[in-house]
Structures are given as C-alpha cells and as structure tokens.
PDB file of N, CA and C in Angstrom:
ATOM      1  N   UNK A   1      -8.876  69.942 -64.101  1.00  0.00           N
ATOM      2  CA  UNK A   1      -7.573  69.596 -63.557  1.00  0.00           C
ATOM      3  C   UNK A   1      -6.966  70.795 -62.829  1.00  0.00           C
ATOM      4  N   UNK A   2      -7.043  71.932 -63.468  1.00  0.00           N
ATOM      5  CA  UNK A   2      -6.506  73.098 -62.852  1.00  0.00           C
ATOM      6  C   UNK A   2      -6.799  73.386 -61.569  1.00  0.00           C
ATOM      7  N   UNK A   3      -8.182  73.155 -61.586  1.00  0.00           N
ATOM      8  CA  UNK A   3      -9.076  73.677 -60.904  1.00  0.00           C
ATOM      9  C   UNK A   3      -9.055  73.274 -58.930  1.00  0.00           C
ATOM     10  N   UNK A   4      -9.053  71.617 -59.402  1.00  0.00           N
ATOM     11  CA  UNK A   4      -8.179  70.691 -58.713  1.00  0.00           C
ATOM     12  C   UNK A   4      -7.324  70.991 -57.676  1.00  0.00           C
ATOM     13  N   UNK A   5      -6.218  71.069 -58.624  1.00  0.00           N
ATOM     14  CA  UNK A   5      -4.443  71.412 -58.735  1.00  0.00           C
ATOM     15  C   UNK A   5      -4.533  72.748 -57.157  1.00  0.00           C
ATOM     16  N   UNK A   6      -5.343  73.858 -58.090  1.00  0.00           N
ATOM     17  CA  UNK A   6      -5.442  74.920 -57.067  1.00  0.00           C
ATOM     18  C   UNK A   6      -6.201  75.086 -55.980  1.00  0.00           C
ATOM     19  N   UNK A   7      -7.005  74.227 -55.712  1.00  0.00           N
ATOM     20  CA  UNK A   7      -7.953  73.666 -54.597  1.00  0.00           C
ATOM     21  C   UNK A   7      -6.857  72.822 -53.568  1.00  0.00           C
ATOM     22  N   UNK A   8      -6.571  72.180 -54.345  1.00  0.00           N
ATOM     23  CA  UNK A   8      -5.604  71.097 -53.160  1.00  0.00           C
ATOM     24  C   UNK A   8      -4.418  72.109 -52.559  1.00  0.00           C
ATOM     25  N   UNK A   9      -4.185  73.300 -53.168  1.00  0.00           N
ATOM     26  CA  UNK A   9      -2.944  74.047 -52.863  1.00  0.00           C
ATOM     27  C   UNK A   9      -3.592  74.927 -52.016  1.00  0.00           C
ATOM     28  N   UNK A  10      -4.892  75.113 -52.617  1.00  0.00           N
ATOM     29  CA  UNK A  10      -5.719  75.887 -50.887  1.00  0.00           C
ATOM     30  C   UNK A  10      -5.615  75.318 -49.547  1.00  0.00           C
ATOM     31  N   UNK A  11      -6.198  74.378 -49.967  1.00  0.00           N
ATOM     32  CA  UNK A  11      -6.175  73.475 -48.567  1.00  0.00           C
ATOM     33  C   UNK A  11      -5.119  73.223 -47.974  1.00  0.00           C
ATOM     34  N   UNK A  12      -3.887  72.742 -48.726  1.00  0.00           N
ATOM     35  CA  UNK A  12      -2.717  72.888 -47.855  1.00  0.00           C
ATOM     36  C   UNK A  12      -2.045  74.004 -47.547  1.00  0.00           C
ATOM     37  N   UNK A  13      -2.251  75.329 -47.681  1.00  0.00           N
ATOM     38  CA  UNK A  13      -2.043  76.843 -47.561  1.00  0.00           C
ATOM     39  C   UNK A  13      -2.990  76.705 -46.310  1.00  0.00           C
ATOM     40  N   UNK A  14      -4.322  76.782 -46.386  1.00  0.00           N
ATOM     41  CA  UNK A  14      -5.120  76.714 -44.923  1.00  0.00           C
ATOM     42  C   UNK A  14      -4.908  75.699 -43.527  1.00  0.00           C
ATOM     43  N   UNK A  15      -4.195  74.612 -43.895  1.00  0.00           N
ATOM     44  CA  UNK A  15      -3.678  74.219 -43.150  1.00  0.00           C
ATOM     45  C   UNK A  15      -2.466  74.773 -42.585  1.00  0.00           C
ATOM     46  N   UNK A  16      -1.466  74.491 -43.294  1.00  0.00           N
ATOM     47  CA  UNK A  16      -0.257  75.305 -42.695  1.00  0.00           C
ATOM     48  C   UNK A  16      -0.440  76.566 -41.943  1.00  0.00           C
ATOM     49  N   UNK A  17      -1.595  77.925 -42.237  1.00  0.00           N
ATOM     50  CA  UNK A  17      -1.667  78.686 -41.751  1.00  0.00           C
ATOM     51  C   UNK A  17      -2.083  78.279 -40.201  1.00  0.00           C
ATOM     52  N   UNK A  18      -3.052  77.461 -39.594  1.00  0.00           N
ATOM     53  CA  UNK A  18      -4.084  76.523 -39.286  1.00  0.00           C
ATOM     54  C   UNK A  18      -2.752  76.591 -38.039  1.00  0.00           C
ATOM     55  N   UNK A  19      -1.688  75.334 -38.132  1.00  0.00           N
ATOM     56  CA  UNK A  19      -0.470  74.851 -37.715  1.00  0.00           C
ATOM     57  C   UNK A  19       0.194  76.238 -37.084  1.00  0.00           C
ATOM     58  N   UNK A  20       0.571  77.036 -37.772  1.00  0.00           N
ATOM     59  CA  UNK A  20       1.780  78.334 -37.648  1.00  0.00           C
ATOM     60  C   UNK A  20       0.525  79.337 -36.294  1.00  0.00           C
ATOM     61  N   UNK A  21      -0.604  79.387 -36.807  1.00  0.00           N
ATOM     62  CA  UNK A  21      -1.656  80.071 -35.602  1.00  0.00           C
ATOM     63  C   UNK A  21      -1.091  79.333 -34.629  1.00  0.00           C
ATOM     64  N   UNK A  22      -1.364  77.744 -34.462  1.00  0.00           N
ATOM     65  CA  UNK A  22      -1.571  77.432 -32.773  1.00  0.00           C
ATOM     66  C   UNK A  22      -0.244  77.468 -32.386  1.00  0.00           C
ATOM     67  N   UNK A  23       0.990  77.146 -33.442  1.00  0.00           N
ATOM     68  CA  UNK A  23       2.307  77.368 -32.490  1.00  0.00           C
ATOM     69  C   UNK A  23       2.022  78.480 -32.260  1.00  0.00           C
ATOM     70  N   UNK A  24       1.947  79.828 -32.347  1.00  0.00           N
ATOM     71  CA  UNK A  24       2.410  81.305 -31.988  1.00  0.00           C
ATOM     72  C   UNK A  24       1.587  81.315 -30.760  1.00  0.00           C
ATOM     73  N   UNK A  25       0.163  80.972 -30.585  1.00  0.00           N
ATOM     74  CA  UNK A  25      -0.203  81.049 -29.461  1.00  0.00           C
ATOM     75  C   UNK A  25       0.006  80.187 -28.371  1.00  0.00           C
ATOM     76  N   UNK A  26       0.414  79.015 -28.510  1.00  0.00           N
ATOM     77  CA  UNK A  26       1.554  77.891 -27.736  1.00  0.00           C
ATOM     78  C   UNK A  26       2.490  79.269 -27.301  1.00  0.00           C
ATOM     79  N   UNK A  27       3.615  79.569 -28.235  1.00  0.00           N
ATOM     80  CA  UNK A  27       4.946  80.379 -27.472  1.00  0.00           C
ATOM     81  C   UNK A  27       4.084  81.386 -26.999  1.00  0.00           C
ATOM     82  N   UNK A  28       2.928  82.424 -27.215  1.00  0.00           N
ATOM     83  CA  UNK A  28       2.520  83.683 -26.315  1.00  0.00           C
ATOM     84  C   UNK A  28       2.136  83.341 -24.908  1.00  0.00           C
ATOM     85  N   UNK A  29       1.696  81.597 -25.259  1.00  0.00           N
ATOM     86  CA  UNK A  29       1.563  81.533 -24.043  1.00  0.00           C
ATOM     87  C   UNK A  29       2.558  81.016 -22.955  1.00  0.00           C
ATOM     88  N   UNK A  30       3.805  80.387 -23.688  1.00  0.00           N
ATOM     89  CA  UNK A  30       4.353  79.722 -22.946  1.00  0.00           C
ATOM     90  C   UNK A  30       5.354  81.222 -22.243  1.00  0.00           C
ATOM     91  N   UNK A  31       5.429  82.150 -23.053  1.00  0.00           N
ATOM     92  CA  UNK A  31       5.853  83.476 -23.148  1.00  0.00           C
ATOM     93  C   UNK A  31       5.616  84.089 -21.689  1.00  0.00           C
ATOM     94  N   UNK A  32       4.088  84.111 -21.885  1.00  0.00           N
ATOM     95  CA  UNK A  32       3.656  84.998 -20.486  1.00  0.00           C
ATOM     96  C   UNK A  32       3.926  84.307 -19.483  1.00  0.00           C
ATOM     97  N   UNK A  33       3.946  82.866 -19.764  1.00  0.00           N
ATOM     98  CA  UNK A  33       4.198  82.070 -17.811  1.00  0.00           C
ATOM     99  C   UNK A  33       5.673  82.484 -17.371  1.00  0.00           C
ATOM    100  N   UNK A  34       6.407  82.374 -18.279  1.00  0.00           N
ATOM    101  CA  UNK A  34       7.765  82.431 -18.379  1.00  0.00           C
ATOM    102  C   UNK A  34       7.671  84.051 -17.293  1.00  0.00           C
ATOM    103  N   UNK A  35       7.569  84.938 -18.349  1.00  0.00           N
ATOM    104  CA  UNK A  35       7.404  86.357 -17.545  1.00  0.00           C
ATOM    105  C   UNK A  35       6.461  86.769 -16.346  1.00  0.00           C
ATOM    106  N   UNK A  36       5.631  85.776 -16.340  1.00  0.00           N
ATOM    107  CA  UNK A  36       5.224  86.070 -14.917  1.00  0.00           C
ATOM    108  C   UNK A  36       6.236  85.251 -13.905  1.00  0.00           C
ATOM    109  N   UNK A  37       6.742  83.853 -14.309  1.00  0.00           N
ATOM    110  CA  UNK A  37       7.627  83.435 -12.929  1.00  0.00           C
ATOM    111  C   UNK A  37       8.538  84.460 -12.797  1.00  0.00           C
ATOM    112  N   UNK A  38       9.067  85.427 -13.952  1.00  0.00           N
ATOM    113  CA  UNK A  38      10.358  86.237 -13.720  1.00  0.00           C
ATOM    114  C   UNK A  38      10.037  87.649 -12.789  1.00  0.00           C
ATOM    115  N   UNK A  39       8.482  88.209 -12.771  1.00  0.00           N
ATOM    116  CA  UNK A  39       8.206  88.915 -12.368  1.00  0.00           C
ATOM    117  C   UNK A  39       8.064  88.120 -10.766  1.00  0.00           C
ATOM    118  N   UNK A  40       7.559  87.100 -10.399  1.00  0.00           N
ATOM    119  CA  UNK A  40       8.220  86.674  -9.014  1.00  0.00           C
ATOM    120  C   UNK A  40       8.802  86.547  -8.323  1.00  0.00           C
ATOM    121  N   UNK A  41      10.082  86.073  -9.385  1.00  0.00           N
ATOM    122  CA  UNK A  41      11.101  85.832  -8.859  1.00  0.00           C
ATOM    123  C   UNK A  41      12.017  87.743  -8.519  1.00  0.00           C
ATOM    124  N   UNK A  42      11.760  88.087  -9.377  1.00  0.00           N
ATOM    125  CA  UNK A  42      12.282  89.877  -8.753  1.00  0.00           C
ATOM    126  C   UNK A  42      11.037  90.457  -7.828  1.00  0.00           C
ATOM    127  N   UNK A  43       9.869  89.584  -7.443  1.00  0.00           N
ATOM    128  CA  UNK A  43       8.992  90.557  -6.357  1.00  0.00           C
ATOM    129  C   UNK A  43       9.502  89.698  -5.131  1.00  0.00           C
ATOM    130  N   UNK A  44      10.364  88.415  -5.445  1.00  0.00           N
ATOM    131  CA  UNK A  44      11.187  87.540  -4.158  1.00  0.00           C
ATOM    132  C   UNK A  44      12.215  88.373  -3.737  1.00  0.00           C
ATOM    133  N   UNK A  45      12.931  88.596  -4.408  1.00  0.00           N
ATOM    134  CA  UNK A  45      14.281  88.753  -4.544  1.00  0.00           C
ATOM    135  C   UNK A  45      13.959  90.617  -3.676  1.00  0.00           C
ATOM    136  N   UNK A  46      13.348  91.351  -3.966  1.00  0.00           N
ATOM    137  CA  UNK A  46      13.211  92.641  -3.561  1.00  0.00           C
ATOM    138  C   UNK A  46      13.929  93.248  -4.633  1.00  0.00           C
ATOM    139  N   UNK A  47      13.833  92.974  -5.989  1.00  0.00           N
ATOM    140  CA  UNK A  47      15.205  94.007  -6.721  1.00  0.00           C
ATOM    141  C   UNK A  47      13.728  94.891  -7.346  1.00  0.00           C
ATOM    142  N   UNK A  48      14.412  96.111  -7.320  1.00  0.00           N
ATOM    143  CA  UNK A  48      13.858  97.351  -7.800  1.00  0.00           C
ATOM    144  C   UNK A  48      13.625  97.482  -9.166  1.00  0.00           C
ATOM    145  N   UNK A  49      12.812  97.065 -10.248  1.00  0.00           N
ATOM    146  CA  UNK A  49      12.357  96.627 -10.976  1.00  0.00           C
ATOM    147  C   UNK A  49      12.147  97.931 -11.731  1.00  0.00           C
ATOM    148  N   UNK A  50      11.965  99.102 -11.388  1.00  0.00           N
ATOM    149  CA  UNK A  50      11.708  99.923 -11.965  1.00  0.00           C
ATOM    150  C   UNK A  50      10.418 100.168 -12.672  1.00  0.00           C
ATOM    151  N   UNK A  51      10.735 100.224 -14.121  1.00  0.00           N
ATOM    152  CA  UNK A  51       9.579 100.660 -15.205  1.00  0.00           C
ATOM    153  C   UNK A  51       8.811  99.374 -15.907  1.00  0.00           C
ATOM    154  N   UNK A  52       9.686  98.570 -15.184  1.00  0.00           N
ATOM    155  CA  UNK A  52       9.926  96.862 -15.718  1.00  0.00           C
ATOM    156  C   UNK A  52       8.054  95.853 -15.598  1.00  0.00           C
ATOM    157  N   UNK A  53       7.838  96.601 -14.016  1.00  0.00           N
ATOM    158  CA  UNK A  53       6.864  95.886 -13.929  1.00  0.00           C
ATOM    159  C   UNK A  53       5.693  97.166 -14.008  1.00  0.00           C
ATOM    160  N   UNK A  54       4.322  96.109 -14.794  1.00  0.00           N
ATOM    161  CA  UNK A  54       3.399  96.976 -14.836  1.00  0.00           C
ATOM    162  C   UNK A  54       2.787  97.229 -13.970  1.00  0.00           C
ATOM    163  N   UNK A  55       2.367  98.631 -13.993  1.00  0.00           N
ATOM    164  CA  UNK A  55       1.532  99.455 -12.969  1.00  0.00           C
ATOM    165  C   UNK A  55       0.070  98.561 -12.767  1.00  0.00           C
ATOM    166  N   UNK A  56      -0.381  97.758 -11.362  1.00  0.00           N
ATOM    167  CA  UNK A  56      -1.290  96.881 -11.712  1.00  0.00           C
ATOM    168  C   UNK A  56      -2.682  97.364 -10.876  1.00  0.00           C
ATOM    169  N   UNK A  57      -2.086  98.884 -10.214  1.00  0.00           N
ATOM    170  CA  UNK A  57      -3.135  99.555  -9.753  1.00  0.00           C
ATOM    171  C   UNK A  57      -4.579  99.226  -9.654  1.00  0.00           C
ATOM    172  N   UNK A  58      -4.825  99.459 -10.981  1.00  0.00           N
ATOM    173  CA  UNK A  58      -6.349  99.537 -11.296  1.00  0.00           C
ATOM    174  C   UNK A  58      -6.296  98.090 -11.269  1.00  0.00           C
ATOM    175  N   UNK A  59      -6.222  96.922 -11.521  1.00  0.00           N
ATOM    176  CA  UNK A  59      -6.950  95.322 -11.150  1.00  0.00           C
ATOM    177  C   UNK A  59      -6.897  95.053  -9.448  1.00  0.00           C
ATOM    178  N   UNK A  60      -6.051  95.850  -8.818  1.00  0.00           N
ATOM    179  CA  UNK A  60      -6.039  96.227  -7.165  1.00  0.00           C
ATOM    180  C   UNK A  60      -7.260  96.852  -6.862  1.00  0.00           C
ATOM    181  N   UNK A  61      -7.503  97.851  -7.435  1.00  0.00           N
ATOM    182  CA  UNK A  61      -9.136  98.848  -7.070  1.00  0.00           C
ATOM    183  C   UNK A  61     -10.207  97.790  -7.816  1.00  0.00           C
ATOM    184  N   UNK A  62     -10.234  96.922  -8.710  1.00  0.00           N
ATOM    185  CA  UNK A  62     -11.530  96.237  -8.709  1.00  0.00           C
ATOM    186  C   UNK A  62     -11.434  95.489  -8.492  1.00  0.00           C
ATOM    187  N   UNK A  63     -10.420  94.729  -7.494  1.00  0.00           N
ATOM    188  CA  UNK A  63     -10.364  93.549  -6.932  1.00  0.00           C
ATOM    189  C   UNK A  63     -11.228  94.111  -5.600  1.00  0.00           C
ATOM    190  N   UNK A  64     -11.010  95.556  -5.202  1.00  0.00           N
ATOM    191  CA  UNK A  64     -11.224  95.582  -3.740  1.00  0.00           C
ATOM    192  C   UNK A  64     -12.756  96.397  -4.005  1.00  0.00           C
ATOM    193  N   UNK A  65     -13.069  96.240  -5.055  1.00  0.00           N
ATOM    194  CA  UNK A  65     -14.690  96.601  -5.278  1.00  0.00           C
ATOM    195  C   UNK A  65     -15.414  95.642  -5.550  1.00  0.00           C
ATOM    196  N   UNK A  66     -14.481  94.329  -5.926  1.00  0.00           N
ATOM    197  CA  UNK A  66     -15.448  93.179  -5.479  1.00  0.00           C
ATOM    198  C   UNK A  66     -15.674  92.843  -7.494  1.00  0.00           C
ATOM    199  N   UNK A  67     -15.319  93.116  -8.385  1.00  0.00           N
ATOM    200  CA  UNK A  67     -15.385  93.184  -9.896  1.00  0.00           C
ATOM    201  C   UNK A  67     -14.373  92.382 -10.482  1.00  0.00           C
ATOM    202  N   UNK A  68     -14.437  90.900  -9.683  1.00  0.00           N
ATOM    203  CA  UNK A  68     -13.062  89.944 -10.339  1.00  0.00           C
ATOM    204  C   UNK A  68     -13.074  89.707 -11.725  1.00  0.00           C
ATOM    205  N   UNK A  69     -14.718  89.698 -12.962  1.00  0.00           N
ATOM    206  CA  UNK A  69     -14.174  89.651 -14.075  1.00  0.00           C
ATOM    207  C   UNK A  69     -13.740  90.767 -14.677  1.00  0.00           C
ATOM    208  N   UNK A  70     -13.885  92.251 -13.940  1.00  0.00           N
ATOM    209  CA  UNK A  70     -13.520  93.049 -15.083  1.00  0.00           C
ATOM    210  C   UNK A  70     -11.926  93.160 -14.358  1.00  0.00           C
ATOM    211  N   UNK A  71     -11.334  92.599 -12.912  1.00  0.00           N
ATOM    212  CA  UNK A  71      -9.976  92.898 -12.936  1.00  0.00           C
ATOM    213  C   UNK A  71      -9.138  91.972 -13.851  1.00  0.00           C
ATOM    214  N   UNK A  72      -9.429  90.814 -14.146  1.00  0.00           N
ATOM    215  CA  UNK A  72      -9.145  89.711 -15.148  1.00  0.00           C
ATOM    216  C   UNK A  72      -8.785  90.316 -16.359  1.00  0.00           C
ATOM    217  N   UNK A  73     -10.088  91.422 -17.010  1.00  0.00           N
ATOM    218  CA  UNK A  73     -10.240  91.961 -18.206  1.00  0.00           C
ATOM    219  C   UNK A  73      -9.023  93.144 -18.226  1.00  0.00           C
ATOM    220  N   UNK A  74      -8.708  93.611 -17.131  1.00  0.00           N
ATOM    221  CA  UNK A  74      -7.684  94.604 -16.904  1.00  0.00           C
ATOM    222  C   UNK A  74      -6.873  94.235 -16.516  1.00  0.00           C
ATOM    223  N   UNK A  75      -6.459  93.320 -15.908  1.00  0.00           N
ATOM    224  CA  UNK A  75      -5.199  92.284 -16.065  1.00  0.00           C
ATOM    225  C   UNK A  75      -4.700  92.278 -17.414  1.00  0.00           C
ATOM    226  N   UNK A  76      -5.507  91.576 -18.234  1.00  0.00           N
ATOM    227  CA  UNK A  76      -4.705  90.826 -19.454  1.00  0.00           C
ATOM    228  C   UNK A  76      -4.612  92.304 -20.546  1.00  0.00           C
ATOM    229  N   UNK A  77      -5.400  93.248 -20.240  1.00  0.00           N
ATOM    230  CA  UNK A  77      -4.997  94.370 -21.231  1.00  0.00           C
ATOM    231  C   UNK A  77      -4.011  94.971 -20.719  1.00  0.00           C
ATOM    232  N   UNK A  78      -3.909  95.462 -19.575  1.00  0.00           N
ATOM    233  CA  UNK A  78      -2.212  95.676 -19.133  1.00  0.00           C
ATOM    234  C   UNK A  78      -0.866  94.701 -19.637  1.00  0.00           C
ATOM    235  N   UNK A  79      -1.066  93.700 -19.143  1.00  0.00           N
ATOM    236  CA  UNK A  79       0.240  92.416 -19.609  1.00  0.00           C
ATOM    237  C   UNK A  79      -0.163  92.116 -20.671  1.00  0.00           C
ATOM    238  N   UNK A  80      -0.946  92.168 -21.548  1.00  0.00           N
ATOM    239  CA  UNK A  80      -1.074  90.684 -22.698  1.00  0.00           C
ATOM    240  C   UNK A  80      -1.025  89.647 -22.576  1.00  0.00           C
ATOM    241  N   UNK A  81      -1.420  88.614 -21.086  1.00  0.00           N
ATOM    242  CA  UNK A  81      -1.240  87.334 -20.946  1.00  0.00           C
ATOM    243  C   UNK A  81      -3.141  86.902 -21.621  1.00  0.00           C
ATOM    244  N   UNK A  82      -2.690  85.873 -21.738  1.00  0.00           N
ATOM    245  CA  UNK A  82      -3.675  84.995 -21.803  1.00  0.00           C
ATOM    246  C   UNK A  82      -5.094  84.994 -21.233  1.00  0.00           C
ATOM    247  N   UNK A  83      -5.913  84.322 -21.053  1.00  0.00           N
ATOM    248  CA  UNK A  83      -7.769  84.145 -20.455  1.00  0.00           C
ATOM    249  C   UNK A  83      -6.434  83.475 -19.112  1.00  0.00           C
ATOM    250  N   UNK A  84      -6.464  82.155 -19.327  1.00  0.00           N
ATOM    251  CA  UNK A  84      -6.189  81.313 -18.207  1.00  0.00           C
ATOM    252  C   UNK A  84      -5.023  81.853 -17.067  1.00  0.00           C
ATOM    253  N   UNK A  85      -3.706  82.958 -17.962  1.00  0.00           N
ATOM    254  CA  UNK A  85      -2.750  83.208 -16.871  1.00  0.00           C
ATOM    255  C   UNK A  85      -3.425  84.017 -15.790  1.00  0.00           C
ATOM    256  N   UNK A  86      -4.096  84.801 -17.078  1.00  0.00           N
ATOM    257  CA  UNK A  86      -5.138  86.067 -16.248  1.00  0.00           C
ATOM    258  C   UNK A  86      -5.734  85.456 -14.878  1.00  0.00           C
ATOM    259  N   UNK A  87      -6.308  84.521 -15.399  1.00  0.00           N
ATOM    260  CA  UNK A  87      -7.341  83.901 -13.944  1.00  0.00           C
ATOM    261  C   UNK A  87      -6.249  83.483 -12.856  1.00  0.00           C
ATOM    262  N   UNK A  88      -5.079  82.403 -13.741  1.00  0.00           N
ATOM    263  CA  UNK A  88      -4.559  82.445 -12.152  1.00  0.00           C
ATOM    264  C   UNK A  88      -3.916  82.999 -11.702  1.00  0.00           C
ATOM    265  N   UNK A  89      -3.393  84.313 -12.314  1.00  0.00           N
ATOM    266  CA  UNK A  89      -2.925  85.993 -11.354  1.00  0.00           C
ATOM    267  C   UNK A  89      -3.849  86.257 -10.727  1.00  0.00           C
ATOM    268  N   UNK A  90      -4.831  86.328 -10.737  1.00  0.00           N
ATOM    269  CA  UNK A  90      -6.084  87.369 -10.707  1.00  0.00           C
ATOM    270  C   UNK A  90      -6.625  86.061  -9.193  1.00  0.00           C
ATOM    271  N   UNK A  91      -6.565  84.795  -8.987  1.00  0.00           N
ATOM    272  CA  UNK A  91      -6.587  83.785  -7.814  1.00  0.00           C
ATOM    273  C   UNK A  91      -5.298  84.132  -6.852  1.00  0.00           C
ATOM    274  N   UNK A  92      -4.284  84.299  -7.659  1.00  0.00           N
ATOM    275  CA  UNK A  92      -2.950  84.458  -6.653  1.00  0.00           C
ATOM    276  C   UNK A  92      -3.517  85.430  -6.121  1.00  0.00           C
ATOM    277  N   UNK A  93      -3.357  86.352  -6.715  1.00  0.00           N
ATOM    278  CA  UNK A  93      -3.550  87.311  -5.749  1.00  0.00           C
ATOM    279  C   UNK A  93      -4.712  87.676  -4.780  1.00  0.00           C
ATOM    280  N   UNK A  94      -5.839  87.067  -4.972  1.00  0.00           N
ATOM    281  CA  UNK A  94      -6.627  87.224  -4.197  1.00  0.00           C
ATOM    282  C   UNK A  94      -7.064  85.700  -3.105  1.00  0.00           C
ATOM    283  N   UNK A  95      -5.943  84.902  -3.452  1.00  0.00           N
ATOM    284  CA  UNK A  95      -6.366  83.597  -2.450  1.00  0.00           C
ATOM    285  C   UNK A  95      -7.225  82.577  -2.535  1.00  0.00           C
ATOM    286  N   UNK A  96      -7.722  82.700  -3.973  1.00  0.00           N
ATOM    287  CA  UNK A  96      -8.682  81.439  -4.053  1.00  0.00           C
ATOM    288  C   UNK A  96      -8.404  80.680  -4.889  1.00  0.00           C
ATOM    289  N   UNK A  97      -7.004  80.179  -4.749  1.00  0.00           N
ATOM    290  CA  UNK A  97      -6.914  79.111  -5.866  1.00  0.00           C
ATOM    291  C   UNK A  97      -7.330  77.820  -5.577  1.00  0.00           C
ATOM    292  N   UNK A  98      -7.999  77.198  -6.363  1.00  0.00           N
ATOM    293  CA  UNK A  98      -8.773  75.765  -6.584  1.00  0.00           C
ATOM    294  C   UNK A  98      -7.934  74.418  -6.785  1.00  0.00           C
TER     295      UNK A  98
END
C-alpha cells in the first residue's frame, strides 16, 4: 500500500515537473520574439540603443564567410533565443526567408 501511495505521488511530481518545463520554455520563447520585435522596432525608429543591443559582430563575419550554422550557433549564444528565432534572424538578415 505504501509503496503504491508513493509511486502514484511520483508520478504526479513527474508530471507536474513535465507541465512547469514546457510552460517556461513557451514564455523563453514567447520572451525572445517579444525582444527581438523590440529590438526592431528601436533599429526603425533610429533611437540610440546604446549597451542595450548586442554586439552581433561576429554572426556578421560568419555570415560573410559563408558559415550560416555556426552564425546561428553564435547568434543564440549571444541573445539566448531559441533554435527556431535563431534561424529566422539568421534568414532576416541574410534574405532567404522561405
């Protein structure tokens, strides 16, 4: 019975954890779209952004060496966005969106 008791309380502990994972990565992601439209909307606008936006240098130099997965890979370690925002920064900016 115990045994049971504390089995079934696993499983619903692994679930809930299960649940609370995919929301957080739902909001990280809904997170980064959010902050990339805002980073648009101030590269529209011309406002001086300062320290605000990241230095995206280096995914510029292996874009222009021709190395789109490792600028992807240096994309998302600079920002922390996502696989997918990554790709479609990493299309914006280079013109091949599908």
């Amino acid at each position: 019975m115990y045994i049971a008791l504390v089995s079934m309380i696993a499983v619903v502990v692994l679930f809930a954890c299960s649940a609370i994972e995919s929301k957080i990565r739902r909001v990280e992601s809904r997170t980064a779209r959010v902050e990339r439209k805002l980073d648009l909307i101030i590269e529209h606008l011309g406002v001086d952004a300062g320290g605000l936006m990241p230095n995206l240098a280096p995914v510029h130099l292996l874009l222009e060496q021709g190395e789109r997965m490792k600028a992807i890979k240096e994309y998302r370690k600079i920002t922390g966005v996502g696989l997918k925002e990554a790709v479609d920064e990493i299309q914006r900016l280079t013109g091949t969106h599908r």
